[in-house]
C-alpha atoms as a PDB file:
ATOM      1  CA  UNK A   1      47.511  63.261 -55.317  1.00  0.00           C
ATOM      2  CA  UNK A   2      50.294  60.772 -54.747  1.00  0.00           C
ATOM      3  CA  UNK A   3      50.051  62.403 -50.629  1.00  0.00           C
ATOM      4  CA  UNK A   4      46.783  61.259 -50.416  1.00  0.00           C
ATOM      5  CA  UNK A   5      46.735  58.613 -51.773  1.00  0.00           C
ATOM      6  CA  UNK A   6      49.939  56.911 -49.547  1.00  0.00           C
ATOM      7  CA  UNK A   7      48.246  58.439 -46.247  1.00  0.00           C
ATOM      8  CA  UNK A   8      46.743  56.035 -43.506  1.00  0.00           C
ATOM      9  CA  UNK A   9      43.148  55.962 -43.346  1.00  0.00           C
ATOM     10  CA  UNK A  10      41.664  57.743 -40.175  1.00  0.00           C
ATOM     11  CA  UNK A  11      39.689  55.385 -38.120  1.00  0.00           C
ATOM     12  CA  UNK A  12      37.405  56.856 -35.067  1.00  0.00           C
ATOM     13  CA  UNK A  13      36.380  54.891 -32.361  1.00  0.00           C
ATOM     14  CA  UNK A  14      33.334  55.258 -30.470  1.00  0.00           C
ATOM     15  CA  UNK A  15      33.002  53.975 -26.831  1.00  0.00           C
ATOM     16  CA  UNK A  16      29.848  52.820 -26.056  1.00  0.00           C
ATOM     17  CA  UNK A  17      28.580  54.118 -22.406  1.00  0.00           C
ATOM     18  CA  UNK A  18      26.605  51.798 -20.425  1.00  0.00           C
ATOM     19  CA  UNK A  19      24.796  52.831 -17.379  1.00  0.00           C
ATOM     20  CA  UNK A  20      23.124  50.545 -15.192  1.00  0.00           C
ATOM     21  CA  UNK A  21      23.803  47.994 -12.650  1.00  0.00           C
ATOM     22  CA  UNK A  22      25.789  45.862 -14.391  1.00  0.00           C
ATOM     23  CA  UNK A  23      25.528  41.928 -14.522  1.00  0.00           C
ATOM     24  CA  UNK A  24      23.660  41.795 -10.726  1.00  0.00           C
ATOM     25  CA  UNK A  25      20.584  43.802 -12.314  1.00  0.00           C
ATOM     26  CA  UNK A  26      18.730  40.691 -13.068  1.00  0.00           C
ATOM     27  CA  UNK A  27      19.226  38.093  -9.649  1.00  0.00           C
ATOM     28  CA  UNK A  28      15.862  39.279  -8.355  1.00  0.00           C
ATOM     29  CA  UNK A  29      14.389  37.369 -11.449  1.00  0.00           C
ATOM     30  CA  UNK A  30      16.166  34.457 -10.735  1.00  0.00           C
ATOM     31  CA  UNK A  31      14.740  34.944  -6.988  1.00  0.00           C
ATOM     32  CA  UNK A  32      11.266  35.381  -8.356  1.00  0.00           C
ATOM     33  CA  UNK A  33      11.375  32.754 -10.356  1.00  0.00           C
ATOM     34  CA  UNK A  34      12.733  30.360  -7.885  1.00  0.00           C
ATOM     35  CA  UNK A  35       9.905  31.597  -5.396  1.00  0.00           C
ATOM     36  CA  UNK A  36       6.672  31.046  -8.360  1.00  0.00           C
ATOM     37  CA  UNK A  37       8.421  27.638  -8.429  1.00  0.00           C
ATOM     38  CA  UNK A  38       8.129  26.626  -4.902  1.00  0.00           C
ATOM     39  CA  UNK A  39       4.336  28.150  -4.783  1.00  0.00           C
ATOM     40  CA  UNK A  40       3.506  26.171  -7.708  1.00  0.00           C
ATOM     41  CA  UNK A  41       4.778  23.077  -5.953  1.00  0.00           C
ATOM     42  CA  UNK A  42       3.288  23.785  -2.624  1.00  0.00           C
ATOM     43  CA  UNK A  43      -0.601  24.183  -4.252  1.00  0.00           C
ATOM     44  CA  UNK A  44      -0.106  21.478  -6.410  1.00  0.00           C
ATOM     45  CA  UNK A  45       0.681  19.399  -3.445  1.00  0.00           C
ATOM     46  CA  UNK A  46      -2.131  20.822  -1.329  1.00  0.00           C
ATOM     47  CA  UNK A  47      -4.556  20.296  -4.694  1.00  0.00           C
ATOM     48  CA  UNK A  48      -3.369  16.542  -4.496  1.00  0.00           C
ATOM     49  CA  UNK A  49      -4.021  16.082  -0.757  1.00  0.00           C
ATOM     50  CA  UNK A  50      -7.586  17.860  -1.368  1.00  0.00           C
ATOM     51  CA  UNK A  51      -8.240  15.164  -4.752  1.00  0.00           C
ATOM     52  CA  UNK A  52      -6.977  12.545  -3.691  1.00  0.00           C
ATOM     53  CA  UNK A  53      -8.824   9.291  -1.769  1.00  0.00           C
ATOM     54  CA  UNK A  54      -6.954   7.845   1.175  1.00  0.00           C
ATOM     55  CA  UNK A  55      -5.898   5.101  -0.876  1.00  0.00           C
ATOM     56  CA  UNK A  56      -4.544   6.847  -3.535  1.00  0.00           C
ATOM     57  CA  UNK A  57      -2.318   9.029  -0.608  1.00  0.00           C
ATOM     58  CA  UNK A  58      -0.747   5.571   0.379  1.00  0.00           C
ATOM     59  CA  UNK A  59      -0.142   4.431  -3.389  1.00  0.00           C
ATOM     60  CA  UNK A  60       1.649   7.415  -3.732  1.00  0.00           C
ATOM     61  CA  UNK A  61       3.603   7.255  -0.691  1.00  0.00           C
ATOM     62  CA  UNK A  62       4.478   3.841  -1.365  1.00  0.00           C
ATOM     63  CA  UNK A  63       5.739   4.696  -5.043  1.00  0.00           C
ATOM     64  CA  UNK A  64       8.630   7.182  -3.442  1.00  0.00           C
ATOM     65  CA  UNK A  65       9.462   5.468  -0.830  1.00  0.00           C
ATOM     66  CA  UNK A  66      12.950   3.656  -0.751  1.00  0.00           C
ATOM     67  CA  UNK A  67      11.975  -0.106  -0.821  1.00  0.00           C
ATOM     68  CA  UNK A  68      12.483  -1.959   2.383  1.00  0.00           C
ATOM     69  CA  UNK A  69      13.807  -5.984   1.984  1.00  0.00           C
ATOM     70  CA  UNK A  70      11.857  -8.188   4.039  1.00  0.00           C
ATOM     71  CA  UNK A  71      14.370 -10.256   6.137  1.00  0.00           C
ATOM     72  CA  UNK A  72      13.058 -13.325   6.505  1.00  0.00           C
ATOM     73  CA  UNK A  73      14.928 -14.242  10.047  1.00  0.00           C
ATOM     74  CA  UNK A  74      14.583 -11.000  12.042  1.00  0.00           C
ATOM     75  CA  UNK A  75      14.336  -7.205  11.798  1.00  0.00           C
ATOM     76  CA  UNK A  76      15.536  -3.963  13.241  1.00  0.00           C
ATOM     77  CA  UNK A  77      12.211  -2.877  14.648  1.00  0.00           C
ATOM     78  CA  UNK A  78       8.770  -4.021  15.952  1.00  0.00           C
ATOM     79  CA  UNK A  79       5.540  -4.823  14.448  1.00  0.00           C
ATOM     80  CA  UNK A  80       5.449  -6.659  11.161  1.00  0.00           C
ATOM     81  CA  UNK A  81       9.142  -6.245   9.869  1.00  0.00           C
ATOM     82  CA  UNK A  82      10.784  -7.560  13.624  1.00  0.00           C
ATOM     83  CA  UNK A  83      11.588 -10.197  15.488  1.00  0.00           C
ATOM     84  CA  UNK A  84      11.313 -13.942  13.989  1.00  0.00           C
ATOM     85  CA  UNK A  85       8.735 -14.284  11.308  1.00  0.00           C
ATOM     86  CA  UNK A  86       6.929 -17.319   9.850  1.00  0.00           C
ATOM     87  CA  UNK A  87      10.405 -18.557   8.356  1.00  0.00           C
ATOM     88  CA  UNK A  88      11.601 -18.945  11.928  1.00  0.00           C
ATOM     89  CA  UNK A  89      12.079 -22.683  11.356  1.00  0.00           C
ATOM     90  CA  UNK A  90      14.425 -22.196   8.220  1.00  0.00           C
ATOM     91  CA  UNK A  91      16.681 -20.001  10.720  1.00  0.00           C
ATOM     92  CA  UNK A  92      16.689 -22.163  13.173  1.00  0.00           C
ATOM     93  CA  UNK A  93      19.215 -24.715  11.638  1.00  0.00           C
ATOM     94  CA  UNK A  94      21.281 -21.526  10.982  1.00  0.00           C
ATOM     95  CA  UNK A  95      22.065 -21.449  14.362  1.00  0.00           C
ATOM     96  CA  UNK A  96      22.992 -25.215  14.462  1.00  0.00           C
ATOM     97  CA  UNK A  97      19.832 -26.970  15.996  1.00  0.00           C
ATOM     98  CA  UNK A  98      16.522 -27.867  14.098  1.00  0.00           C
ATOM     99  CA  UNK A  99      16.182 -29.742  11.190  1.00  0.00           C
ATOM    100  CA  UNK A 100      19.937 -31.372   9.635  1.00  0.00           C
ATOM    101  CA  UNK A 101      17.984 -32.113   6.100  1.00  0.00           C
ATOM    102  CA  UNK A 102      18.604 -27.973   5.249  1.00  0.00           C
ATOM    103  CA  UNK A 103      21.822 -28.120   3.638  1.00  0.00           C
ATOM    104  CA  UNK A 104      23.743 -25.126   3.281  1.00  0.00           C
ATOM    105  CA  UNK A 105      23.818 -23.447  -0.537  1.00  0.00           C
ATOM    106  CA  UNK A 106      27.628 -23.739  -1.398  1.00  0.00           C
ATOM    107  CA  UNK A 107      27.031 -20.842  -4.202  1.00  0.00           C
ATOM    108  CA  UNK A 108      26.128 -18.094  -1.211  1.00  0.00           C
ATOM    109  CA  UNK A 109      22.850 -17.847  -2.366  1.00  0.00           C
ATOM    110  CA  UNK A 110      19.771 -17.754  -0.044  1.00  0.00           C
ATOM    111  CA  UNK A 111      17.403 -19.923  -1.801  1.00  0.00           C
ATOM    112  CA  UNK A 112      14.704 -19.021   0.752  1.00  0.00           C
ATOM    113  CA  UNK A 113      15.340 -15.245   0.389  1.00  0.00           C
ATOM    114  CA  UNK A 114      14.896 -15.230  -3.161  1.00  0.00           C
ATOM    115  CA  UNK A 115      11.516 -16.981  -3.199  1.00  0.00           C
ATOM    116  CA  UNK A 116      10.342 -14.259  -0.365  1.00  0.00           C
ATOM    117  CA  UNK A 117      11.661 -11.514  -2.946  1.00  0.00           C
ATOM    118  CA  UNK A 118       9.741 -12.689  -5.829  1.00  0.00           C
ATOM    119  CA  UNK A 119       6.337 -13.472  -3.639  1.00  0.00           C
ATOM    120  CA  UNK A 120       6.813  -9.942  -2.637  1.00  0.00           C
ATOM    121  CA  UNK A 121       6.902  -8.898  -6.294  1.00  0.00           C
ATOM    122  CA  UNK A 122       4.086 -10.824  -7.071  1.00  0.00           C
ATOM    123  CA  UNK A 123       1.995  -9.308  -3.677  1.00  0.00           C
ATOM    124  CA  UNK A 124       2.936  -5.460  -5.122  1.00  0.00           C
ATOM    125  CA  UNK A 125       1.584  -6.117  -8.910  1.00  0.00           C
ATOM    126  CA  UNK A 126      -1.095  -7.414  -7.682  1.00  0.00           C
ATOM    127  CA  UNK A 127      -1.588  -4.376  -5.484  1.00  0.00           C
ATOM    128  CA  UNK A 128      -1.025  -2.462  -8.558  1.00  0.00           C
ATOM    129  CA  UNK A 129      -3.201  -4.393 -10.026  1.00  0.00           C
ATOM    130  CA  UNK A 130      -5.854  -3.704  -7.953  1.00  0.00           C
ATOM    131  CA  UNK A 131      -5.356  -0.212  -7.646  1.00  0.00           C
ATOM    132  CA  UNK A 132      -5.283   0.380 -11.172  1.00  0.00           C
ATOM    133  CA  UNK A 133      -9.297  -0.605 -11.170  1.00  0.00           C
ATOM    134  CA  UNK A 134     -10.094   2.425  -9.460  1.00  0.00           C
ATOM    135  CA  UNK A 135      -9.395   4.545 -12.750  1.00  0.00           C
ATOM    136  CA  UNK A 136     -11.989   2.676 -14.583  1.00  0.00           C
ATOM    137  CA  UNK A 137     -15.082   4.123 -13.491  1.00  0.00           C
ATOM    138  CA  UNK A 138     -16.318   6.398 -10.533  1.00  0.00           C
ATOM    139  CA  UNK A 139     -18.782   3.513  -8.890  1.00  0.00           C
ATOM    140  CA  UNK A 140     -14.930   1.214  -8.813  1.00  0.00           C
ATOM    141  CA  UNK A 141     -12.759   4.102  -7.618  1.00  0.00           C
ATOM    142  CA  UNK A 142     -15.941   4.384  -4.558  1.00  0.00           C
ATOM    143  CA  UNK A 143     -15.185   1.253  -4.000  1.00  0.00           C
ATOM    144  CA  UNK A 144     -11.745   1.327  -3.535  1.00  0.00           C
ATOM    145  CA  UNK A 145     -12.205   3.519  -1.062  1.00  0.00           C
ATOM    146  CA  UNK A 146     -13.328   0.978   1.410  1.00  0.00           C
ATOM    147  CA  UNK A 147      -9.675  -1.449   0.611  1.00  0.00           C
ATOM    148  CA  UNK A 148      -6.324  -1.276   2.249  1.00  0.00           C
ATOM    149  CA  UNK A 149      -4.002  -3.265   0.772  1.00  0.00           C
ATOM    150  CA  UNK A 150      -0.279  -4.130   3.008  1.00  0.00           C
ATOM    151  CA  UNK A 151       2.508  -6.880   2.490  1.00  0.00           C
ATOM    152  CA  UNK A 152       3.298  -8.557   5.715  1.00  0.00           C
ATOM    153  CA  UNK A 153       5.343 -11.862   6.243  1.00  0.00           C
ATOM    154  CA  UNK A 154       1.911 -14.002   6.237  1.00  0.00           C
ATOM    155  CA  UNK A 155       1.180 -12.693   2.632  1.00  0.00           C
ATOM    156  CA  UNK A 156      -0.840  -9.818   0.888  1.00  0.00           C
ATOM    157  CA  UNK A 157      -3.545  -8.516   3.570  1.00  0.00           C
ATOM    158  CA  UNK A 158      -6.531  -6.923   1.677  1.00  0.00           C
ATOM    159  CA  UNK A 159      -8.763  -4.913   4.482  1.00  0.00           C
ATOM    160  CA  UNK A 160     -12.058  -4.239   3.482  1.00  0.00           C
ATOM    161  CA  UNK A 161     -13.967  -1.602   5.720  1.00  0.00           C
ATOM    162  CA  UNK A 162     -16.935  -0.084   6.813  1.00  0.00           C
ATOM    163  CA  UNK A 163     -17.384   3.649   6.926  1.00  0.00           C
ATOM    164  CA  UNK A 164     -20.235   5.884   8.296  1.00  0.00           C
ATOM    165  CA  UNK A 165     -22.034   6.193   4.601  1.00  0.00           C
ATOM    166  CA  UNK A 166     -21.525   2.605   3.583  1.00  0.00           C
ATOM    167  CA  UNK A 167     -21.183  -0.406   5.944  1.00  0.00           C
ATOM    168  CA  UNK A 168     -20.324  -4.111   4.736  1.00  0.00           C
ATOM    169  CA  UNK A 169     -22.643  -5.587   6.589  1.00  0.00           C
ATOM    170  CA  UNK A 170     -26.235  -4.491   7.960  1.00  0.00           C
ATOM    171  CA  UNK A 171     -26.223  -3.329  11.045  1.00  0.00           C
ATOM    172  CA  UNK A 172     -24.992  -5.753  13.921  1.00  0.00           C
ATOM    173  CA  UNK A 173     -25.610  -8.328  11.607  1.00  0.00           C
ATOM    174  CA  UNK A 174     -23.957 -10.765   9.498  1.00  0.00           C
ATOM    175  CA  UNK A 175     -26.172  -9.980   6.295  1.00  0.00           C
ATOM    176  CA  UNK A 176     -24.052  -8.544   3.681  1.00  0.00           C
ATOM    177  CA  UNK A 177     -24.991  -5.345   1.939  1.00  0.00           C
ATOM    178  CA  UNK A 178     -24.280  -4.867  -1.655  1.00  0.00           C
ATOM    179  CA  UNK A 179     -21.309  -2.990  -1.265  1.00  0.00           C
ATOM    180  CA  UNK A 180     -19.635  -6.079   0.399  1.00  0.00           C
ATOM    181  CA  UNK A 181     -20.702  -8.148  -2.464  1.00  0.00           C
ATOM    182  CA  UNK A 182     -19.605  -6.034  -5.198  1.00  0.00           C
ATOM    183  CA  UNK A 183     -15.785  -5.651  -3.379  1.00  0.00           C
ATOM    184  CA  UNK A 184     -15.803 -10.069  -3.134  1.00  0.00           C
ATOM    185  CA  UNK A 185     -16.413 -10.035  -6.783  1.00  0.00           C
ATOM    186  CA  UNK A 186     -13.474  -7.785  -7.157  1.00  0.00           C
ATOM    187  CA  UNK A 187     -11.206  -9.184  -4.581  1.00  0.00           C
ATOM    188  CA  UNK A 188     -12.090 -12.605  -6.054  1.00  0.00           C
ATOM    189  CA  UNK A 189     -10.783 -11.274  -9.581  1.00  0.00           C
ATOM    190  CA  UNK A 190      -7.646 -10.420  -8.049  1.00  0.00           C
ATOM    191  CA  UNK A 191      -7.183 -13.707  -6.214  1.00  0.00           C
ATOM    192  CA  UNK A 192      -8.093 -15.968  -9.327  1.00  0.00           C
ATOM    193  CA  UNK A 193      -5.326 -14.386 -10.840  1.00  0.00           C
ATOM    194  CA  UNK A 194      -2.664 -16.317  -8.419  1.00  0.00           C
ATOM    195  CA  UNK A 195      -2.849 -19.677  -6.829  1.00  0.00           C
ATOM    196  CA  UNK A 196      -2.148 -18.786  -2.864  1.00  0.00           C
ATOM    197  CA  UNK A 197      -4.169 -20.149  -0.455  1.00  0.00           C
ATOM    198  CA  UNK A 198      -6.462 -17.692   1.711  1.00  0.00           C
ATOM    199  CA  UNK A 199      -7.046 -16.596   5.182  1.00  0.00           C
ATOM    200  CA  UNK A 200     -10.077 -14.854   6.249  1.00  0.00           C
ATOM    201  CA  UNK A 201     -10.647 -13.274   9.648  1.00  0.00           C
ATOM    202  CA  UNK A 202     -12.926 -10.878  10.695  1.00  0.00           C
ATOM    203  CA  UNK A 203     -13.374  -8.023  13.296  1.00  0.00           C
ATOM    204  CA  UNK A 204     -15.805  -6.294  14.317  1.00  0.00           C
ATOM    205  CA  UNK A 205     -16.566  -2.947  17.088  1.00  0.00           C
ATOM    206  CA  UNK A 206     -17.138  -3.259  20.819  1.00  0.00           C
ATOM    207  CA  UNK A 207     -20.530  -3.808  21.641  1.00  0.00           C
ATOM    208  CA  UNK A 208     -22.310  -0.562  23.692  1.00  0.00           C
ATOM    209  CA  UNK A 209     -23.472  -3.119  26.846  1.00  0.00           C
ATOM    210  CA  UNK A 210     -21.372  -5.807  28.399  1.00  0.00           C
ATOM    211  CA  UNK A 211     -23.021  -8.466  28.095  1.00  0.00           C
ATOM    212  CA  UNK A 212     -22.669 -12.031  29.728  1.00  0.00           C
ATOM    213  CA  UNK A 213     -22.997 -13.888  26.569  1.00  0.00           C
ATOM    214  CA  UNK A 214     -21.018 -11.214  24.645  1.00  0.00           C
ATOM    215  CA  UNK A 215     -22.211 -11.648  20.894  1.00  0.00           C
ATOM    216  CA  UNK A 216     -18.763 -10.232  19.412  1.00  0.00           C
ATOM    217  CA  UNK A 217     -17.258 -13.644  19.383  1.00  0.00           C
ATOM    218  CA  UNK A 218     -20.166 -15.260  17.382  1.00  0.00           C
ATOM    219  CA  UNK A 219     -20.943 -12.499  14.893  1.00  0.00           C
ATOM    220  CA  UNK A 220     -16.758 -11.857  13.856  1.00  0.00           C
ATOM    221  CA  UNK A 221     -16.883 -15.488  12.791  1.00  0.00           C
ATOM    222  CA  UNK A 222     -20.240 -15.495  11.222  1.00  0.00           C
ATOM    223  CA  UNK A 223     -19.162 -12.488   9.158  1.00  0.00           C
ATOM    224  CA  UNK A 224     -15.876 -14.283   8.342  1.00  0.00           C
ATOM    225  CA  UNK A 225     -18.292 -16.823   6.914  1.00  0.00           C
ATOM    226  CA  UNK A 226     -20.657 -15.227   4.735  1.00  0.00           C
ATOM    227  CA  UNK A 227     -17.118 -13.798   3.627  1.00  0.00           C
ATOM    228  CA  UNK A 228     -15.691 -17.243   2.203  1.00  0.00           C
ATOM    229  CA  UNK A 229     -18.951 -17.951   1.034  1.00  0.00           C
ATOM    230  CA  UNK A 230     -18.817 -14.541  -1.132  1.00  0.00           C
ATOM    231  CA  UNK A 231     -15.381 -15.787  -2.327  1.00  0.00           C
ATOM    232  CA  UNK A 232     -16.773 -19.235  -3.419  1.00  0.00           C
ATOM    233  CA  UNK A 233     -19.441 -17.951  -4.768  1.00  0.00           C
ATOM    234  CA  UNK A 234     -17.343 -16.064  -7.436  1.00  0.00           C
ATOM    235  CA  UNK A 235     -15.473 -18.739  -8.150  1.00  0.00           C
ATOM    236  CA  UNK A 236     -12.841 -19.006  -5.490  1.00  0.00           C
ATOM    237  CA  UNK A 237     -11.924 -22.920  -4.790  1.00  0.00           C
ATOM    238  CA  UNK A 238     -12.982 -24.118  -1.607  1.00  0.00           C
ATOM    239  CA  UNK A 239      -9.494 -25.873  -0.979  1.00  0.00           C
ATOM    240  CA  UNK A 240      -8.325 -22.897  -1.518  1.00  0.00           C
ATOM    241  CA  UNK A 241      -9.270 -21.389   2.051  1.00  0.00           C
ATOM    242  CA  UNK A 242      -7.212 -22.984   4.950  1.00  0.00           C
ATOM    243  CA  UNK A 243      -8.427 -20.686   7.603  1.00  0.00           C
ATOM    244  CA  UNK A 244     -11.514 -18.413   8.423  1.00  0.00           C
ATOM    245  CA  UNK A 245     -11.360 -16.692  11.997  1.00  0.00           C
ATOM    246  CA  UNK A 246     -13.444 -14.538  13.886  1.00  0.00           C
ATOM    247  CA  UNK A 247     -11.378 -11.602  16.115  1.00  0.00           C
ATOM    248  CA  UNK A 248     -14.357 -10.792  18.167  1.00  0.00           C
ATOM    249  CA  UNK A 249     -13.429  -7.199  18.949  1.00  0.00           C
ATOM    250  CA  UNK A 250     -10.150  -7.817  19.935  1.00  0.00           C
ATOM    251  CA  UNK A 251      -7.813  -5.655  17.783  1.00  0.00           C
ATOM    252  CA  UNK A 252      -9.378  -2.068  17.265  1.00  0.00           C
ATOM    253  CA  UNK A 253      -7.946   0.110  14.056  1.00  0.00           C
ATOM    254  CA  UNK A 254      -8.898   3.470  16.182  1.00  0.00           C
ATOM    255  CA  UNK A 255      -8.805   4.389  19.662  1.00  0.00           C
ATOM    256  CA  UNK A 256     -12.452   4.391  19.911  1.00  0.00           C
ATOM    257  CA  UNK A 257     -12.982   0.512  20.009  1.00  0.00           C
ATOM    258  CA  UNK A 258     -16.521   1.335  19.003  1.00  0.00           C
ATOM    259  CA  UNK A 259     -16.166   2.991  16.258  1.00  0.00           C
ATOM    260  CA  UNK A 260     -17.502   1.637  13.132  1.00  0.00           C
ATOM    261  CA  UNK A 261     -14.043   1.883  11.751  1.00  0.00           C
ATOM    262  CA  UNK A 262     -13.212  -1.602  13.479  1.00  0.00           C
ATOM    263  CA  UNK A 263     -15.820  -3.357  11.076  1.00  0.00           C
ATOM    264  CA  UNK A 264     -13.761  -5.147   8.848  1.00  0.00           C
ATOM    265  CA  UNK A 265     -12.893  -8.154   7.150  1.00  0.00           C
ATOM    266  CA  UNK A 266      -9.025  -8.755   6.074  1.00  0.00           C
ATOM    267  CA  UNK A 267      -8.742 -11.159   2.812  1.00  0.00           C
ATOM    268  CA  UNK A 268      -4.928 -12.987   3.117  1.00  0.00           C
ATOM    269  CA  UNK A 269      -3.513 -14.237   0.432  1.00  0.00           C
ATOM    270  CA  UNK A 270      -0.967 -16.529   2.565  1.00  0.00           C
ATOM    271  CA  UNK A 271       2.464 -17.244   1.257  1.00  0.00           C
ATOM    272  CA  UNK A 272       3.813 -19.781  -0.511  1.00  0.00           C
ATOM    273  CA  UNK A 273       6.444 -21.732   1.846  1.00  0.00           C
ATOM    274  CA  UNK A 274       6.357 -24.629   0.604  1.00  0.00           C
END
């Protein structure tokens, strides 16, 4: 008894066998799932190119791209962002001629540059702002669809357009239709909401015949008109507008100068230099 009971205990070990590949069995689910990922980004972005307006396209564009500092004395490119801009005077001392009453900031600070960066803040919530009244209703969001909205170094440009359902004016004319009149009470809403002065200018498409008293000239400014007049009507101060200009046909938006894509009427809200 004493034997037994002093004896080690026997302990058996059983190996367990497993066949298979081994850790590398499951990468083809990582694959797959990296692939359903991919699809599912590739229809969502073809389901948001198929939903969306082309205003909405450009709001969303806008939201991921890198922001791009206005330089107020000259740029790296052409167009809007080169060259001198309206602050062209303020650089000019810079260079030692123009006006000696600029004095130099002794802190480093460019006074001038600031103020540009907060108008610019100003211009893009009230782009936002305007935007964001297309997800009221369906009859706003429509027309939205006719507004381009872009900040250049005169101010906040709001483009309002005709297109081959709607137009903004009646035929050749410089009548109004109600789709013109509902977007002035809405630009108006925006504008009342800042003090900036205002720029109107108008353009219009190539006439078919040329003509020797070509009515282009006399119809862009007569449309600029009944534009301002829209504006005051809703409110809009009349000392508020320093300039209304007609384009004639001068600056097409398309190749085809006489397409009705070139009706339009641009709504400034100018800058604030003083």
């Amino acid at each position: 008894m004493s034997a037994q009971a002093n004896s080690a205990p026997v302990i058996i070990k059983r190996k367990k066998i497993v066949k298979g590949g081994g850790h590398h069995g499951g990468a083809w689910k990582v694959a797959y799932a990296d692939f359903v990922t991919a699809m599912m980004a590739f229809f969502m972005l073809m389901w948001l190119l198929n939903a969306t307006t082309e205003q909405q396209r450009v709001g969303l564009a806008d939201y991921f791209s890198p922001s791009i500092p206005i330089v107020k004395v000259s740029g790296g490119g052409d167009g809007t962002f080169g060259g001198e801009s309206i602050f062209s005077e303020m650089a000019i001392p810079k260079d030692g001629t123009g006006d000696p009453s600029v004095k130099e900031d002794k802190s480093g600070n460019d006074p001038t540059a600031d103020e540009t960066a907060e108008q610019d803040m100003a211009f893009k919530s009230l782009d936002e702002l305007l935007k964001g009244f297309g997800g009221e209703s369906a009859v706003m969001e429509n027309l939205l669809e006719h507004i381009v909205t872009r900040i250049t170094d005169e101010g906040l440009v709001i483009e309002v357009y005709s297109q081959n359902d709607l137009q903004i004016f009646e035929g050749d004319s410089d009548n109004p239709t109600q789709l013109l009149r509902e977007l002035a009470v809405l630009i108006a809403q925006i504008s009342k909401t800042v003090t900036n002065e205002i720029a109107i200018g108008a353009h219009v498409r190539a006439q078919a015949l040329v003509l020797i008293d070509n009515p282009v000239w006399n119809l862009s400014h007569q449309r600029a008109t009944q534009m301002r007049l829209l504006l005051e009507g809703q409110g809009i101060h009349p000392d508020r507008i320093q300039r209304v200009t007609g384009h004639a046909d001068r600056e097409a938006v398309v190749r085809d100068p006489m397409a009705l894509r070139n009706d339009r009427i641009e709504i400034v809200l100018l800058r604030d230099i003083s």
